[in-house]
Protein backbone atom coordinates (compact mmCIF):
# COMPACT_ATOMS: atom_id res chain seq x y z
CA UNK A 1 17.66 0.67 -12.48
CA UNK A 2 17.70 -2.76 -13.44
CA UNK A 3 17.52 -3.38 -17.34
CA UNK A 4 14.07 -4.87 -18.71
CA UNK A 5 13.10 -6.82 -21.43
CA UNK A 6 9.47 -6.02 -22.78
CA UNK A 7 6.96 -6.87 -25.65
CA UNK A 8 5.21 -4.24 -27.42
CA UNK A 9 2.50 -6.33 -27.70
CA UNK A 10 -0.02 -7.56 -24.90
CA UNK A 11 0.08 -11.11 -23.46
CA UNK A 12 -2.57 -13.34 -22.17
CA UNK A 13 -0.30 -14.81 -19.76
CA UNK A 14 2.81 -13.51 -17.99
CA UNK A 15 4.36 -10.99 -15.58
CA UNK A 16 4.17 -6.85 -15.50
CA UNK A 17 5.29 -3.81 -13.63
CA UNK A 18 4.15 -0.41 -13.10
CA UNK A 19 5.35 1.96 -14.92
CA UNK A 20 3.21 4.42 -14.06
CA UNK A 21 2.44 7.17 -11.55
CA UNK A 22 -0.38 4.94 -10.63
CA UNK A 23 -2.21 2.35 -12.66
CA UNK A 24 -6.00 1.52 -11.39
CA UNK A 25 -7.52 -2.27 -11.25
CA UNK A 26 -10.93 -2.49 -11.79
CA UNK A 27 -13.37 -5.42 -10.62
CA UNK A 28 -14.68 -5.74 -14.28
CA UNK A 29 -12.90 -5.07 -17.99
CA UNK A 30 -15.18 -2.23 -18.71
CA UNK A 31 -15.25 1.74 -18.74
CA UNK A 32 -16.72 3.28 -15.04
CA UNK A 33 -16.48 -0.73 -13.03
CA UNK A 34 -15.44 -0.43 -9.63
CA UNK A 35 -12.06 -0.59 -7.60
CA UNK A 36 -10.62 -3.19 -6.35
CA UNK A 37 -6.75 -1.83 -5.94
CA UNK A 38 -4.23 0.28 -7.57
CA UNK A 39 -0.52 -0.27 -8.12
CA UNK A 40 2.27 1.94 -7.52
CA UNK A 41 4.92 2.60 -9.80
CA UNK A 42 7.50 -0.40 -9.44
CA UNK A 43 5.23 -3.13 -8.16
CA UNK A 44 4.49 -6.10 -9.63
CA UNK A 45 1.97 -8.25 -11.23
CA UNK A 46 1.14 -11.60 -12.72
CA UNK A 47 -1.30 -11.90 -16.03
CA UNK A 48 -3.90 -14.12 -15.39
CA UNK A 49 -5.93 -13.71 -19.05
CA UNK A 50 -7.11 -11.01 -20.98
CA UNK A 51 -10.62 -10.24 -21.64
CA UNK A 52 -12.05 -10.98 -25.22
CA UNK A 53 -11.56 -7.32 -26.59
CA UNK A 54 -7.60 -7.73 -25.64
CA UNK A 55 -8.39 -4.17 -24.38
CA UNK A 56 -8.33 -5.00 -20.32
CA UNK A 57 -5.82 -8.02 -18.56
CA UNK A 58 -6.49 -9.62 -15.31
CA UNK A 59 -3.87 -9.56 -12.97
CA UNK A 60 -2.81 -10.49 -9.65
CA UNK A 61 -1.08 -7.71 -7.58
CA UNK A 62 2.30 -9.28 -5.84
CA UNK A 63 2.18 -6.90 -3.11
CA UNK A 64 -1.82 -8.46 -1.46
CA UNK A 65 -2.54 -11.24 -4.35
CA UNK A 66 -5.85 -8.88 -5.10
CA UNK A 67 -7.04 -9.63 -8.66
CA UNK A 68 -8.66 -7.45 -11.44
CA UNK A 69 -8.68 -5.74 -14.27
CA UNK A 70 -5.96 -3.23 -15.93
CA UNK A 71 -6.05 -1.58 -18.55
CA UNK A 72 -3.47 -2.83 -21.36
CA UNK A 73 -2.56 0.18 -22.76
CA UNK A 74 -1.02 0.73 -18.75
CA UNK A 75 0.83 -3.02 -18.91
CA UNK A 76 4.53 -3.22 -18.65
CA UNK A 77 5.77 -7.33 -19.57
CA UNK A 78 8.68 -8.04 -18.33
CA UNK A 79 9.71 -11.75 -17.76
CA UNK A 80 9.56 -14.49 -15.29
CA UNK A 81 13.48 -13.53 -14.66
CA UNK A 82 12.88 -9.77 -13.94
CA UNK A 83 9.77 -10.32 -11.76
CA UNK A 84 11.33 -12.97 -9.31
CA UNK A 85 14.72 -10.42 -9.51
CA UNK A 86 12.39 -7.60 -8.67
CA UNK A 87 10.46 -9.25 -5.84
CA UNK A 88 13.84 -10.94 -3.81
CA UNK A 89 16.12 -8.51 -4.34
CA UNK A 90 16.39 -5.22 -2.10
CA UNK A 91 14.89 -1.77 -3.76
CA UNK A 92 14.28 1.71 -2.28
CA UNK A 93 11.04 2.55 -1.09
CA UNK A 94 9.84 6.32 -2.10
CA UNK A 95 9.32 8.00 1.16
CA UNK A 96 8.53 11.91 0.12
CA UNK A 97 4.99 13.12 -0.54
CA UNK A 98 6.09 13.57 -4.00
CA UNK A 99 9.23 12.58 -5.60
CA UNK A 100 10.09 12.29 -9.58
CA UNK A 101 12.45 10.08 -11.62
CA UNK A 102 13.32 11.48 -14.92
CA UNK A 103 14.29 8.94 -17.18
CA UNK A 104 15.52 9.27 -20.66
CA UNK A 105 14.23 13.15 -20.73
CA UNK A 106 10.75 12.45 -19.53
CA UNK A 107 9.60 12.90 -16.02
CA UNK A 108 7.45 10.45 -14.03
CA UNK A 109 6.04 11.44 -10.46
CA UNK A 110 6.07 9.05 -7.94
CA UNK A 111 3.88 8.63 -4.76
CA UNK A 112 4.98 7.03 -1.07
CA UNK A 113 5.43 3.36 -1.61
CA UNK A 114 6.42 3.35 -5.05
CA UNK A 115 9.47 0.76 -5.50
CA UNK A 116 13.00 1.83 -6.90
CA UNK A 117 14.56 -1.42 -8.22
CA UNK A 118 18.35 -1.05 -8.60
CA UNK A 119 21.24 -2.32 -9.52
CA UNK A 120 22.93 -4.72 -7.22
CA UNK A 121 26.03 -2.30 -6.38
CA UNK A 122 24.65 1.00 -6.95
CA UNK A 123 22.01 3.21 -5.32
CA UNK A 124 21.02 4.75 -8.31
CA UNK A 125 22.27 5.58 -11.75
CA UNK A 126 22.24 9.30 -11.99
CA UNK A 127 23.63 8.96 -15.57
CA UNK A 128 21.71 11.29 -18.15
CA UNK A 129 19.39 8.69 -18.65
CA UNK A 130 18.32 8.08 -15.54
CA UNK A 131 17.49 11.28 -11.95
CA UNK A 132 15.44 10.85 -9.16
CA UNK A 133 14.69 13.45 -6.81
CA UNK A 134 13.28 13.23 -3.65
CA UNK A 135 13.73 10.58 -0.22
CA UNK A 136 13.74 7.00 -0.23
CA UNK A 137 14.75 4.10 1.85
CA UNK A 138 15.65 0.87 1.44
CA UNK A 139 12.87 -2.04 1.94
CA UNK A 140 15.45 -4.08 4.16
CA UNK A 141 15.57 -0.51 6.52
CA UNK A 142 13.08 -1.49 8.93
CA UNK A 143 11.98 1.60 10.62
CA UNK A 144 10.99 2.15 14.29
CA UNK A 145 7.98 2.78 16.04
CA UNK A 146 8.50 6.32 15.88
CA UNK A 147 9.46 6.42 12.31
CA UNK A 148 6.22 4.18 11.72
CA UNK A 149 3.91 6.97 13.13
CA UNK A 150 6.18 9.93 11.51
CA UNK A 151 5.29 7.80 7.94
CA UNK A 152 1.65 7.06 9.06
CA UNK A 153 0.79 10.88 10.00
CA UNK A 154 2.10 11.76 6.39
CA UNK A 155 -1.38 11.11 5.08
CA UNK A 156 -3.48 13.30 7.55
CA UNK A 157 -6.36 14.82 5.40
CA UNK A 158 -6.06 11.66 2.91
CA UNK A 159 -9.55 11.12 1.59
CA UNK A 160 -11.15 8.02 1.80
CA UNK A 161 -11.54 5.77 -1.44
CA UNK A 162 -12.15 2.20 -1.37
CA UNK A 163 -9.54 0.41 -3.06
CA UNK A 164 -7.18 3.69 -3.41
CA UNK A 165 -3.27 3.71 -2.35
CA UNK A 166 -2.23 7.21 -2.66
CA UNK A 167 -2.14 10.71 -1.08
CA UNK A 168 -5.13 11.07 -3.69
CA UNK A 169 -7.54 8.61 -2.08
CA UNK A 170 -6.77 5.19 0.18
CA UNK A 171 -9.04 2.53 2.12
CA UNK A 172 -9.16 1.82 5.34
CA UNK A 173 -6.88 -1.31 5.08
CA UNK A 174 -4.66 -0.10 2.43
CA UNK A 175 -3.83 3.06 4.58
CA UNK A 176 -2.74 0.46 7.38
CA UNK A 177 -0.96 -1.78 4.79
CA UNK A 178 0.84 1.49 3.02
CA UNK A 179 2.02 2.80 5.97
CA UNK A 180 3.86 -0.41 6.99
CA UNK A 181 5.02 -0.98 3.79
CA UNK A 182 6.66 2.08 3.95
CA UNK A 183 8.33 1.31 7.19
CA UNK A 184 9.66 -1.54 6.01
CA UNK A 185 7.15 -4.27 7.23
CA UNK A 186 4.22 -6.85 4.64
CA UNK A 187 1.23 -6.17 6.59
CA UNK A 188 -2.18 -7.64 5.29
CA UNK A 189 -4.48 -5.53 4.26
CA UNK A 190 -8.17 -6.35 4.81
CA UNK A 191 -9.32 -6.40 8.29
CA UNK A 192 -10.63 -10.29 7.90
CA UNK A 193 -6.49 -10.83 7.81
CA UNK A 194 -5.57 -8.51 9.81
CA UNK A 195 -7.48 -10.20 12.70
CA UNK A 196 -5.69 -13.26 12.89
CA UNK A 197 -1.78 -11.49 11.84
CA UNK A 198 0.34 -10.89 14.15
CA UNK A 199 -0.18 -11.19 18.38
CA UNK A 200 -2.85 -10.15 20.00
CA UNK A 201 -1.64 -7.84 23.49
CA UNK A 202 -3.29 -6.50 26.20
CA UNK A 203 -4.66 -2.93 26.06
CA UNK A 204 -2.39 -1.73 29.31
CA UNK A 205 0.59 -2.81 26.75
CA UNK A 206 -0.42 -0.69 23.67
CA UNK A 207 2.51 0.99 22.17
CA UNK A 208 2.32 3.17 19.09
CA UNK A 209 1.83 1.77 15.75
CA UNK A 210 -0.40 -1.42 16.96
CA UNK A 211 -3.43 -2.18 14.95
CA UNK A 212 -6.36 -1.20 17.38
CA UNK A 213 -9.56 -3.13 15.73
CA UNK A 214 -13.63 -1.99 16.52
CA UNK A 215 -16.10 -4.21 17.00
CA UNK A 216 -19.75 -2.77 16.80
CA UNK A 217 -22.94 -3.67 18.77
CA UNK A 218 -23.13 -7.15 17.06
CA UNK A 219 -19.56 -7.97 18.59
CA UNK A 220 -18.52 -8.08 15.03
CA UNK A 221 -15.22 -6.14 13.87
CA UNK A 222 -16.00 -2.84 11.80
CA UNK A 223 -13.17 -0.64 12.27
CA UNK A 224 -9.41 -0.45 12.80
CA UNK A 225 -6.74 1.83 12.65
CA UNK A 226 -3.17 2.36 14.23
CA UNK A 227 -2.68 3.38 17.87
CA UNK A 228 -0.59 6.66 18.54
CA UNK A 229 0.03 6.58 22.18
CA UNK A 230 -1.66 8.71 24.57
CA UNK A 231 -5.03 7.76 24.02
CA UNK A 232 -4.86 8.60 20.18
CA UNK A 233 -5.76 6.85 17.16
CA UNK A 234 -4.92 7.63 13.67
CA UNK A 235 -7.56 6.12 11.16
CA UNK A 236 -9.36 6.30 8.21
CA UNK A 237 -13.26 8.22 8.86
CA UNK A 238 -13.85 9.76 6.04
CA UNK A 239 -10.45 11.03 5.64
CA UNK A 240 -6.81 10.10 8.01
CA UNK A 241 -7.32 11.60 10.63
CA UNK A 242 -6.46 11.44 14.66
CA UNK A 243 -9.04 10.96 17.48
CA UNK A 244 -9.07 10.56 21.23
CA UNK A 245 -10.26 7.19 22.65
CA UNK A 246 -10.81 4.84 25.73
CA UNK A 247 -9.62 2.13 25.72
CA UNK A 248 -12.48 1.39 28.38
CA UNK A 249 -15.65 3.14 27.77
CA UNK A 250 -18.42 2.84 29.91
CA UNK A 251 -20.93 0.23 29.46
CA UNK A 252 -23.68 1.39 26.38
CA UNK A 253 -21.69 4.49 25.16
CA UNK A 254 -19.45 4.55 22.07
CA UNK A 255 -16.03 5.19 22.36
CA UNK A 256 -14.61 8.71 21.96
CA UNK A 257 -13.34 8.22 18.43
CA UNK A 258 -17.46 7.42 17.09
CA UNK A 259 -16.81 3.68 17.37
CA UNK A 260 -17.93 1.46 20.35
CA UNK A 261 -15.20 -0.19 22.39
CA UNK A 262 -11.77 -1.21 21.25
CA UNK A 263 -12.04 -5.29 21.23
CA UNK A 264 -8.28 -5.89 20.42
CA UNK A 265 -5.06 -4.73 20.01
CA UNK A 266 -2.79 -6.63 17.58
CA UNK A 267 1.16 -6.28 17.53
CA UNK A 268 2.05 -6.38 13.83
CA UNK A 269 5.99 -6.07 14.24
């Protein structure tokens, strides 16, 4: 693992990693405010201020550039150095439902998607100090399309949580944008990006992993999830799950998933 530099101290301004399982950012500096994202362990951030109380930051996530408030007692400072390091370089991506460093005798647990930086000419140090157990990859491994549906049916049963990134709890974006980022791939995450990334294909050329996106009876967009082939979609309704649609429904019904018609397919890779 690469070596940091931090203050024990907070900062108003500056740069930060997760160390943590997974560290929560709210949409105001105060006990019960809403989500707005969550970081995994590894990923980045950028100090923005800190409220007047010194006891919340705001921050800007590297990974989507969403803002809000974490808690200090969760920031990690590292410096300008370390951050651009972290961000350019290659680092392994966790891949197993649940995997676990152990580092200098205490054990973390670490969710899909958390980042692994390391050392330029080592995979990992598995000196005392530092174990980790479980599957990775490397961020530069750009998986398949087969690979990107294995990853994406991982999360099956996955509640729904707006603003959530883990097996505990994800949005409907961030389930499209984890899944990807997993594979390999920087996806957008909200659908208002989403709409305009990547090429827009014909139905009859669908292939497994593009973003299929709902409109509703206002012709406005209101749903999306990933195509598996064969008429199946994997998608966040309440929980991950995978439906049956038509890809032309007949005129006035909703589609077989609970949505009305597919309006687009996107090609995101």
């Amino acid at each position: 693992m690469q070596k940091e530099t931090s203050t024990e101290w907070p900062i108003d301004e500056g740069y930060g990693v997760c160390r943590l399982s997974l560290a929560t950012v709210y949409q105001e500096p105060r006990p019960g405010a809403g989500l707005v994202t969550q970081l995994l362990f590894g990923e980045t951030y950028r100090v923005l201020e800190a409220d007047p109380s010194k006891r919340y930051l705001r921050i800007e996530s590297h990974q989507d550039k969403s803002q809000g408030w974490l808690v200090t007692a969760q920031h990690h400072a590292i410096a300008q150095e370390e951050f651009d390091a972290f961000n350019d370089s290659d680092y392994q991506l966790t891949t197993s439902p649940v995997s676990h460093i152990t580092f200098k005798n205490q054990k973390i647990y670490l969710l899909p998607g958390s980042h692994l930086h390391v050392a330029q000419n080592e995979l990992f140090d598995l000196s005392q100090s530092l174990q980790f157990s479980g599957s990775s990859r490397p961020r530069s491994q750009k998986a398949d399309r087969d690979e990107l549906m294995e990853i994406a049916q991982l999360f099956i049963n996955t509640p729904f949580l707006s603003g959530g990134r883990s097996f505990f709890g994800l949005g409907a974006g961030s389930f499209v944008q984890l899944v990807y980022k997993i594979a390999g791939y920087k996806v957008p995450k909200f659908l208002s990006q989403l709409l305009v990334f990547g090429q827009k294909v014909e139905a009859s050329a669908a292939q497994p992993g593009d973003l299929l996106i709902f409109y509703n009876e206002m012709q406005l967009p209101e749903h999306m999830g990933l195509y598996l082939g064969d008429e199946q979609i994997i998608h966040m309704k309440g929980k991950v799950r995978i439906d049956k649609i038509s890809f032309a429904p007949k005129s006035g019904q909703k589609n077989i998933s609970g949505f009305p018609n597919v309006h687009e397919v996107r090609k995101l890779i």
